[in-house]
PDB file of N, CA and C in Angstrom:
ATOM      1  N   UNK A   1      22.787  92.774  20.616  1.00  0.00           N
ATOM      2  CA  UNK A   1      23.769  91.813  20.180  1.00  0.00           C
ATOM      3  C   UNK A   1      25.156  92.439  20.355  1.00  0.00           C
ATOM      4  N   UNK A   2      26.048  91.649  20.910  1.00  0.00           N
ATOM      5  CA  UNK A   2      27.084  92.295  21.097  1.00  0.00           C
ATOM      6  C   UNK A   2      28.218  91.445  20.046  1.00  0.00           C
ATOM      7  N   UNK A   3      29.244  92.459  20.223  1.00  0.00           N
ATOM      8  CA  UNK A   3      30.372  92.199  19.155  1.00  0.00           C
ATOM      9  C   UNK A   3      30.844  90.952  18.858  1.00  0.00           C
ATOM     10  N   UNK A   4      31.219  90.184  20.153  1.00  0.00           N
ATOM     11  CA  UNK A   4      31.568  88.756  20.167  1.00  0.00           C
ATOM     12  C   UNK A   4      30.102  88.325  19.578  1.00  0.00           C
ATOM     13  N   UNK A   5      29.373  88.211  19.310  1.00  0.00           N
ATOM     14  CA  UNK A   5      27.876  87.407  18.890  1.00  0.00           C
ATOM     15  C   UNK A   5      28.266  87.521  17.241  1.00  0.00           C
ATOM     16  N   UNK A   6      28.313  89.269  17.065  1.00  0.00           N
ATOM     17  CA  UNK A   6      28.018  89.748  15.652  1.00  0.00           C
ATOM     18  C   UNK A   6      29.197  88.688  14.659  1.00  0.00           C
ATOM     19  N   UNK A   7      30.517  89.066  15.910  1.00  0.00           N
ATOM     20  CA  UNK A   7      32.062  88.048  15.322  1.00  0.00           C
ATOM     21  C   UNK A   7      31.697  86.639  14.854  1.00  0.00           C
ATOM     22  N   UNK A   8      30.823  86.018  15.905  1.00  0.00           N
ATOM     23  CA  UNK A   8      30.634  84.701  15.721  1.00  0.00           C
ATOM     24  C   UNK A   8      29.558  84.176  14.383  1.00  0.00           C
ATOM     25  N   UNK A   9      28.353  85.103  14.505  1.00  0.00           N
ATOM     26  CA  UNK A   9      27.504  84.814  13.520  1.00  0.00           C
ATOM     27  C   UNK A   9      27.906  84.700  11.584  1.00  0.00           C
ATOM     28  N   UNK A  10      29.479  85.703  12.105  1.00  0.00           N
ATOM     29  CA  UNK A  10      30.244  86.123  10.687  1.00  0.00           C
ATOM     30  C   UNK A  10      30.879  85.061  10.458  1.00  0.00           C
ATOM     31  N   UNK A  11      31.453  85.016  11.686  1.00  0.00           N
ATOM     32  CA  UNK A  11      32.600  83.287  11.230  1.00  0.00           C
ATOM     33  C   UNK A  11      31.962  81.983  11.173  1.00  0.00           C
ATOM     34  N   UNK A  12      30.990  81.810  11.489  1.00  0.00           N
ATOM     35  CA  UNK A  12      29.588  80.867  10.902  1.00  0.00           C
ATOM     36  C   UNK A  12      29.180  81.044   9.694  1.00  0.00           C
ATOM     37  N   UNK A  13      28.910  82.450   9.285  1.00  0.00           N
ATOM     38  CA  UNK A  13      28.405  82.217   7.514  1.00  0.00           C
ATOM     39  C   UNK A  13      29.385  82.085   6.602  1.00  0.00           C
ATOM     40  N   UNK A  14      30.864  82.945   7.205  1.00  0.00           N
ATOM     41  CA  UNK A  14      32.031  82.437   6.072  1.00  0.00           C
ATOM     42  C   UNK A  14      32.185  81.489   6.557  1.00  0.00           C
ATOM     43  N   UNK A  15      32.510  80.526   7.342  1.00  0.00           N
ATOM     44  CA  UNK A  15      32.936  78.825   7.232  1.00  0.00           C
ATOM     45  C   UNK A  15      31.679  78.543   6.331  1.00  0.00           C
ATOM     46  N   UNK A  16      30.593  78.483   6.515  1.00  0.00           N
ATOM     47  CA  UNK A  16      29.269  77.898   5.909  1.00  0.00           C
ATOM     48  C   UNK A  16      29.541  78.212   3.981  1.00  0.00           C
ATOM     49  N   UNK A  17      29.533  79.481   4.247  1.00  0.00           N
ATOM     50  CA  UNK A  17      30.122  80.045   2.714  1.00  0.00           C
ATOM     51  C   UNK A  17      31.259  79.146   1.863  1.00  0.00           C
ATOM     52  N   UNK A  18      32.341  78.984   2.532  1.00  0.00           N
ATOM     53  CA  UNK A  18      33.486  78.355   2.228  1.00  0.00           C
ATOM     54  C   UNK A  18      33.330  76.867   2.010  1.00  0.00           C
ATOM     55  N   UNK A  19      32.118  76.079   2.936  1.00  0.00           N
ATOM     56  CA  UNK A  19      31.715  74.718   2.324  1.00  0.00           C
ATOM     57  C   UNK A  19      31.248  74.491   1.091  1.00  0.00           C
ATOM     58  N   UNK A  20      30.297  75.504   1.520  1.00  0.00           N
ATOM     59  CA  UNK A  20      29.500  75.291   0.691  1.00  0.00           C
ATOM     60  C   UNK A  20      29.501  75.985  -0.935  1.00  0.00           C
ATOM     61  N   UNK A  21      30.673  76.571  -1.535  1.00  0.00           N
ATOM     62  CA  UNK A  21      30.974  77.329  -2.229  1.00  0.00           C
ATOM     63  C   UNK A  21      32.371  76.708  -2.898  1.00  0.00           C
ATOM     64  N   UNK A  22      32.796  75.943  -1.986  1.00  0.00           N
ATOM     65  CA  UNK A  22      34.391  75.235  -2.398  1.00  0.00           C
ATOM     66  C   UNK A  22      34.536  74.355  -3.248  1.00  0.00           C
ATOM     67  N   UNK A  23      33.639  73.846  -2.896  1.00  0.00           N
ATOM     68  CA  UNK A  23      33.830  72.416  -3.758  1.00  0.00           C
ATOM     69  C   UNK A  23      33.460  72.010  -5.182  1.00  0.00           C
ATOM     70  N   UNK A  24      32.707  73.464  -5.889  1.00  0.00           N
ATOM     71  CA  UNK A  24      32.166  73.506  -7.155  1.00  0.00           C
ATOM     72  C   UNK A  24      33.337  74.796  -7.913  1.00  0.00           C
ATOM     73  N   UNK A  25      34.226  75.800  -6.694  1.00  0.00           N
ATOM     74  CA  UNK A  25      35.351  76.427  -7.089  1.00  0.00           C
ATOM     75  C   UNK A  25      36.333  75.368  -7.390  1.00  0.00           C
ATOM     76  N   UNK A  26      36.322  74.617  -6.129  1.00  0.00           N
ATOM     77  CA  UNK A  26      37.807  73.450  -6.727  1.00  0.00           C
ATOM     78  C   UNK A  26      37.558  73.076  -8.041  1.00  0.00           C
ATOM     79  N   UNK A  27      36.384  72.637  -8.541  1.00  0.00           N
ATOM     80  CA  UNK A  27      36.169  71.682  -9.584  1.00  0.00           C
ATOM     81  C   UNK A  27      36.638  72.715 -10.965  1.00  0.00           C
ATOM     82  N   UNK A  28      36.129  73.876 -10.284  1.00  0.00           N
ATOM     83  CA  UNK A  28      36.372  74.751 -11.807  1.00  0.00           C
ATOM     84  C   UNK A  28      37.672  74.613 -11.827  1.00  0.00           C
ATOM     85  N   UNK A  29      38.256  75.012 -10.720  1.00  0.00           N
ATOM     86  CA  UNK A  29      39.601  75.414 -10.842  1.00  0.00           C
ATOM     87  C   UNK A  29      40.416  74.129 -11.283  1.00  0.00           C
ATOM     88  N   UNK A  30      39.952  72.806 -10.942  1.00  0.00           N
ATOM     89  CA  UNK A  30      40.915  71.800 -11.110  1.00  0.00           C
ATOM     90  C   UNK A  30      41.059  71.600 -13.425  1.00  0.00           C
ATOM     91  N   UNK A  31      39.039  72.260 -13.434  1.00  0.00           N
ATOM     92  CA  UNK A  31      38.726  71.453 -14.964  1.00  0.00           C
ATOM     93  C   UNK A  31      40.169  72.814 -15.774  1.00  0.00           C
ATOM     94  N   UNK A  32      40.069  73.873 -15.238  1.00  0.00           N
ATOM     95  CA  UNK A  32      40.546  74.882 -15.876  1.00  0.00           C
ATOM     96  C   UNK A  32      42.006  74.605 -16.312  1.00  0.00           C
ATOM     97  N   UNK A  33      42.693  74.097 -14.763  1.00  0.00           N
ATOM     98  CA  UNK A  33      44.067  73.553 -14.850  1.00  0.00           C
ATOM     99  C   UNK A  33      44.808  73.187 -15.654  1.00  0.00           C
ATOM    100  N   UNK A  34      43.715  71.874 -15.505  1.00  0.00           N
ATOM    101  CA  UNK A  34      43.944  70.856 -16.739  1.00  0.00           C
ATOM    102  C   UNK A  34      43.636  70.969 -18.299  1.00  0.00           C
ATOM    103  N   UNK A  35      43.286  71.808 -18.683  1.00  0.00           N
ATOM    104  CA  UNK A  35      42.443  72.574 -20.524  1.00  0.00           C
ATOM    105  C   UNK A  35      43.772  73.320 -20.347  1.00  0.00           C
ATOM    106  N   UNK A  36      44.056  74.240 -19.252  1.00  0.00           N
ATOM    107  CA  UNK A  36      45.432  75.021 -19.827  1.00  0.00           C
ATOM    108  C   UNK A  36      46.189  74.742 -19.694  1.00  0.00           C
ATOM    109  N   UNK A  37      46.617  73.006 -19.278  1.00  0.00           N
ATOM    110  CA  UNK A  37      47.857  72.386 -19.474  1.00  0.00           C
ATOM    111  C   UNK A  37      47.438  71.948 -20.522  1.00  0.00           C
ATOM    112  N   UNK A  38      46.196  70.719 -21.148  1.00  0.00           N
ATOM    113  CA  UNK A  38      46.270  70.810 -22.566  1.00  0.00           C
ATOM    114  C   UNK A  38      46.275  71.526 -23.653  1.00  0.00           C
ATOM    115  N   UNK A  39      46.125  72.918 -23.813  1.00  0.00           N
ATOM    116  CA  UNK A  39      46.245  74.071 -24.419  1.00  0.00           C
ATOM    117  C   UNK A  39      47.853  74.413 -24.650  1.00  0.00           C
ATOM    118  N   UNK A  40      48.538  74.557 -23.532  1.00  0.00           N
ATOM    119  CA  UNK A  40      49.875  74.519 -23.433  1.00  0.00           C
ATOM    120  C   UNK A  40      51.039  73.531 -23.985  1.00  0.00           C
ATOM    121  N   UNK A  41      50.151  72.244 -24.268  1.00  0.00           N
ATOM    122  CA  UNK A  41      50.950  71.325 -24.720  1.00  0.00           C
ATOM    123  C   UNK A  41      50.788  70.997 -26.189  1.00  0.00           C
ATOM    124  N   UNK A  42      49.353  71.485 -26.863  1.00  0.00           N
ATOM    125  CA  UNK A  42      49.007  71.201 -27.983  1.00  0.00           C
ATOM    126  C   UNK A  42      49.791  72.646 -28.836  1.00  0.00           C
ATOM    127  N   UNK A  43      49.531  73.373 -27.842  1.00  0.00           N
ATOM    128  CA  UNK A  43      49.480  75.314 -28.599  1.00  0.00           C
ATOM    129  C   UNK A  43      48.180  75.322 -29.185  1.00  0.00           C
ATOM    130  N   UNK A  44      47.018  74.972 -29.176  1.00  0.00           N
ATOM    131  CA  UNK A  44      45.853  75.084 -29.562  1.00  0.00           C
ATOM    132  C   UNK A  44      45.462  76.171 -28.736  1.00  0.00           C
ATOM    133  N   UNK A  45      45.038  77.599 -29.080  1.00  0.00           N
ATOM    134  CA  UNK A  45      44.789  78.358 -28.336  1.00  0.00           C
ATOM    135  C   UNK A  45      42.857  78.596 -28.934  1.00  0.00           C
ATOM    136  N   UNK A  46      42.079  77.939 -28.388  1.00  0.00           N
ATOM    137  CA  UNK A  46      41.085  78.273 -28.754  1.00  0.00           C
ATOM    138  C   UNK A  46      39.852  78.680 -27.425  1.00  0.00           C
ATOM    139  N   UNK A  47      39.048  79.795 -27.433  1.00  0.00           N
ATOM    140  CA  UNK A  47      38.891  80.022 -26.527  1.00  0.00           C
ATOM    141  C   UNK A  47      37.527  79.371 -25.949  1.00  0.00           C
ATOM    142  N   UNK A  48      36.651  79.021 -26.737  1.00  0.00           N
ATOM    143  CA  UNK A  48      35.843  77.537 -26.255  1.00  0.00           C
ATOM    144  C   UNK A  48      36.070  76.716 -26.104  1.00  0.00           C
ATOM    145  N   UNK A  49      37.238  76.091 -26.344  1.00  0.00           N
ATOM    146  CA  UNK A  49      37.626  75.066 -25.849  1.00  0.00           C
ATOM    147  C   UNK A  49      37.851  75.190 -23.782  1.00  0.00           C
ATOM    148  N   UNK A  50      37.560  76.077 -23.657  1.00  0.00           N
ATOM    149  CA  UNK A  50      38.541  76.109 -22.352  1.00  0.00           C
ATOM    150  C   UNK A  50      37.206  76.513 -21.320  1.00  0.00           C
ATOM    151  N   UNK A  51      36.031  77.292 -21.981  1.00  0.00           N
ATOM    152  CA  UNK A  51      34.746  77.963 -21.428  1.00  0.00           C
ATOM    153  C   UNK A  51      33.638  76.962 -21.402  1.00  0.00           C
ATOM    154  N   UNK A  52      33.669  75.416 -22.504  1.00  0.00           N
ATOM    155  CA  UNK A  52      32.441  74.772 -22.394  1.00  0.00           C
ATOM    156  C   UNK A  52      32.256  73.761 -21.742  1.00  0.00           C
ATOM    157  N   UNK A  53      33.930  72.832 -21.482  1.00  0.00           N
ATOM    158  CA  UNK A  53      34.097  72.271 -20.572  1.00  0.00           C
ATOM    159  C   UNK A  53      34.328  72.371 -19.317  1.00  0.00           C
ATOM    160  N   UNK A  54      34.537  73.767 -18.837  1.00  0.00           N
ATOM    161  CA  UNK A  54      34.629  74.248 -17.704  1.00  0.00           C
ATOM    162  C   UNK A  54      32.820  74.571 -17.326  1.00  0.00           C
ATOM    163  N   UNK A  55      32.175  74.996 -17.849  1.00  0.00           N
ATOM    164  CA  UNK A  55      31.003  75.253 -17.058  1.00  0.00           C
ATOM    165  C   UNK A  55      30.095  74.032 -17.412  1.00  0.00           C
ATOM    166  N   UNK A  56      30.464  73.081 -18.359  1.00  0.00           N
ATOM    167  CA  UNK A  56      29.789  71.898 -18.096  1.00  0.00           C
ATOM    168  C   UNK A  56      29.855  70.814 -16.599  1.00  0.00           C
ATOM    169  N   UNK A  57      31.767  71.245 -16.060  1.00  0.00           N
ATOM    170  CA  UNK A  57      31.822  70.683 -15.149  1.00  0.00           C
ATOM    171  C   UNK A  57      31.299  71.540 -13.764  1.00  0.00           C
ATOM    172  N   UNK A  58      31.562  72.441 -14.126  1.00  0.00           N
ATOM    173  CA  UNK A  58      30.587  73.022 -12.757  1.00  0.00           C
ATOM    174  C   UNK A  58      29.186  73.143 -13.120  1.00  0.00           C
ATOM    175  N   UNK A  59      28.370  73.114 -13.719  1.00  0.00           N
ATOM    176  CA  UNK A  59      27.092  72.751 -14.203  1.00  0.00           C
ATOM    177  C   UNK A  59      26.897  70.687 -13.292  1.00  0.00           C
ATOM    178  N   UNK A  60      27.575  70.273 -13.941  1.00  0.00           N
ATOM    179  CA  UNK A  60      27.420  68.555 -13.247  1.00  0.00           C
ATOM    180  C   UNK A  60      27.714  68.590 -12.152  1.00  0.00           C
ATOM    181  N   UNK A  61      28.863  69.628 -10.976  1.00  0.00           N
ATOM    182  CA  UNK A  61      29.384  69.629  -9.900  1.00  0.00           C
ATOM    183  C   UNK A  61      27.572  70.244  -9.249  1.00  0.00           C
ATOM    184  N   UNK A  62      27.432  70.936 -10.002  1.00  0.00           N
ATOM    185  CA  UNK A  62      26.212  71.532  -9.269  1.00  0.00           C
ATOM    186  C   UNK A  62      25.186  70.933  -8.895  1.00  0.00           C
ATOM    187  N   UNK A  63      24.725  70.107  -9.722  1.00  0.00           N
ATOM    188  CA  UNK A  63      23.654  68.639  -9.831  1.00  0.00           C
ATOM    189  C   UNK A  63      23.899  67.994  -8.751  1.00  0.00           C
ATOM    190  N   UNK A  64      25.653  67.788  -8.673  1.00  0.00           N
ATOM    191  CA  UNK A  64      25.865  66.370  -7.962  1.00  0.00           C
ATOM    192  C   UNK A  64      25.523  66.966  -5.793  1.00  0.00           C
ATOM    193  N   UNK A  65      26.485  68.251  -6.108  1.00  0.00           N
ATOM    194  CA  UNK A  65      26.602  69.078  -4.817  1.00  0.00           C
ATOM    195  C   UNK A  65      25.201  69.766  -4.183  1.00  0.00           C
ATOM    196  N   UNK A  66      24.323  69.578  -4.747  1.00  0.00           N
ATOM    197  CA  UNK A  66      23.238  70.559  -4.367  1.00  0.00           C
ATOM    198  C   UNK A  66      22.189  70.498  -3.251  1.00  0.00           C
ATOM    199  N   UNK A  67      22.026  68.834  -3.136  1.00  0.00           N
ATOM    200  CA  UNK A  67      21.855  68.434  -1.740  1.00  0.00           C
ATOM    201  C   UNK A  67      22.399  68.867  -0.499  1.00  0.00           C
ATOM    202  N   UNK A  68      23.687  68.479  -0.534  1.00  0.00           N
ATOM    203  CA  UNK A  68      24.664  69.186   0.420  1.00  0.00           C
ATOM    204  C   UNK A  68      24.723  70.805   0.712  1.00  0.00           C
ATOM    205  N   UNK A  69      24.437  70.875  -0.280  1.00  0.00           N
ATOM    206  CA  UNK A  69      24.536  73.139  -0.280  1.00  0.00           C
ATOM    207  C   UNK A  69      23.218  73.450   0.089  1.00  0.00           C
ATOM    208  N   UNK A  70      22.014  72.735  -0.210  1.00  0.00           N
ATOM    209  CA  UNK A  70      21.017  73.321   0.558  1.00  0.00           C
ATOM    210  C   UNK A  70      20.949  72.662   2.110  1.00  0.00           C
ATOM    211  N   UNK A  71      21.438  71.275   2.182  1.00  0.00           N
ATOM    212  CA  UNK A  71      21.539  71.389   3.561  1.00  0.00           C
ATOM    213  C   UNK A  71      22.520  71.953   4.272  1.00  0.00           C
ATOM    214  N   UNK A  72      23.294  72.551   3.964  1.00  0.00           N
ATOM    215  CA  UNK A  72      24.351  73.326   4.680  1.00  0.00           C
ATOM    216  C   UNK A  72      23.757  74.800   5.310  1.00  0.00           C
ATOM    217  N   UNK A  73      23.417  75.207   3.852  1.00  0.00           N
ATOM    218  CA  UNK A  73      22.752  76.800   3.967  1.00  0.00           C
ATOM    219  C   UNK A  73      21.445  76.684   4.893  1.00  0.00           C
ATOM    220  N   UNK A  74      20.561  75.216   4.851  1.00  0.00           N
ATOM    221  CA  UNK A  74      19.649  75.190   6.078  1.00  0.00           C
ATOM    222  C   UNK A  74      19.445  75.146   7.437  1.00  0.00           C
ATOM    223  N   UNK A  75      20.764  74.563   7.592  1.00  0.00           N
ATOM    224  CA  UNK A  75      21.464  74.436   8.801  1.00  0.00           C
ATOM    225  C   UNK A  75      21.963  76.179   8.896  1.00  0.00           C
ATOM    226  N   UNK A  76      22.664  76.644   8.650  1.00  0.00           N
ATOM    227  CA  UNK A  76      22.786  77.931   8.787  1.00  0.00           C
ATOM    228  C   UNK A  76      21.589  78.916   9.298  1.00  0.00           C
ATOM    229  N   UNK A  77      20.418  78.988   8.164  1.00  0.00           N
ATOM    230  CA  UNK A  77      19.338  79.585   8.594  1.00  0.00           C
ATOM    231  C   UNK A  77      18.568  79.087   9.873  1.00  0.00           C
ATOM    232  N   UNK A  78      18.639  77.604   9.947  1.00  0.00           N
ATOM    233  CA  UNK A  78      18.323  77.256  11.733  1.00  0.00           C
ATOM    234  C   UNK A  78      19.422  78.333  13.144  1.00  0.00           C
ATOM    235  N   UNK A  79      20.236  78.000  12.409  1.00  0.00           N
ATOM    236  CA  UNK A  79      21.036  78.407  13.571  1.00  0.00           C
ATOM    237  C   UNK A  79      20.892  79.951  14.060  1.00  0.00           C
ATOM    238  N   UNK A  80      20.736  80.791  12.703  1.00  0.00           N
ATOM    239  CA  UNK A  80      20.479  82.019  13.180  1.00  0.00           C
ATOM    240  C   UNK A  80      18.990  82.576  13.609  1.00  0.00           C
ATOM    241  N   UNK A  81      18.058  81.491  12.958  1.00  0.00           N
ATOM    242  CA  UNK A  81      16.598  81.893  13.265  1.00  0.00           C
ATOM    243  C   UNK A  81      16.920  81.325  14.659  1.00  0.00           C
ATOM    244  N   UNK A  82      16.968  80.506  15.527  1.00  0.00           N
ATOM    245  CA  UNK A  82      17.866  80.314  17.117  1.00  0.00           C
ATOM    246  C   UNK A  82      18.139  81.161  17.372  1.00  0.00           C
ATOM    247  N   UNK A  83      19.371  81.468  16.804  1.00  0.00           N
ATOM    248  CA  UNK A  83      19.817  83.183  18.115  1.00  0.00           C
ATOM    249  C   UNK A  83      18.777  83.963  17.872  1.00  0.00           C
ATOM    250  N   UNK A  84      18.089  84.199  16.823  1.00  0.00           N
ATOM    251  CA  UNK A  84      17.177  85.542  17.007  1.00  0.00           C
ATOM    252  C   UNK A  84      16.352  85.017  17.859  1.00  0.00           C
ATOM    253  N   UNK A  85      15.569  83.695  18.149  1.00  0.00           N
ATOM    254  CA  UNK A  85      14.653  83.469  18.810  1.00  0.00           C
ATOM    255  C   UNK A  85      15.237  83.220  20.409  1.00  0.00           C
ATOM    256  N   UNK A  86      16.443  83.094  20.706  1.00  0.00           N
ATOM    257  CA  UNK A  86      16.434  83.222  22.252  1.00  0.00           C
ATOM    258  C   UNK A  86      17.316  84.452  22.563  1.00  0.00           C
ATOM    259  N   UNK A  87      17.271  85.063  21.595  1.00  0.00           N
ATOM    260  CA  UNK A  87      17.873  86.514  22.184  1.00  0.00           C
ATOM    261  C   UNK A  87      19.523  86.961  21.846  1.00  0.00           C
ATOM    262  N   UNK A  88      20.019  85.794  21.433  1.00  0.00           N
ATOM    263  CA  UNK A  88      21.971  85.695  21.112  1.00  0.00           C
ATOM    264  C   UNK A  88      22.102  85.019  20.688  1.00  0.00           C
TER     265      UNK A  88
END
């Protein structure tokens, strides 16, 4: 396997990674946002408040996304069980 192959197989699993990994980061990141703008506006500094609704929503993002993430990551494992099977 040469370098350009090894390059390509990398920039295939991080794009693949980055689909499939993004869209349950956005969600945290968006639920988080928003608790520490309401935190900020109340001055309620409590620290479950900010930990149960955040992993409830990535907990439901996960449910909803999970179809998609295993077909993503399956598609991935096709592609590389391919190159191993014709040689690149």
């Amino acid at each position: 396997m040469t370098e350009l192959e090894v390059m390509d197989v990398a920039r295939d699993a991080l794009s693949t990674l980055m689909s499939t990994a993004g869209p349950i980061l956005a969600v945290g990141l968006t639920v988080g946002l928003a608790l520490a703008f309401f935190q900020a506006l109340t001055q309620l500094q409590e620290m479950t408040l900010t930990f149960v609704p955040k992993i409830m929503a990535v907990f439901s993002a996960l449910l909803i996304m999970l179809p998609f993430m295993g077909r993503n990551l399956s598609d991935l494992m096709g592609r590389i069980a391919e190159r191993i099977a014709t040689g690149g």
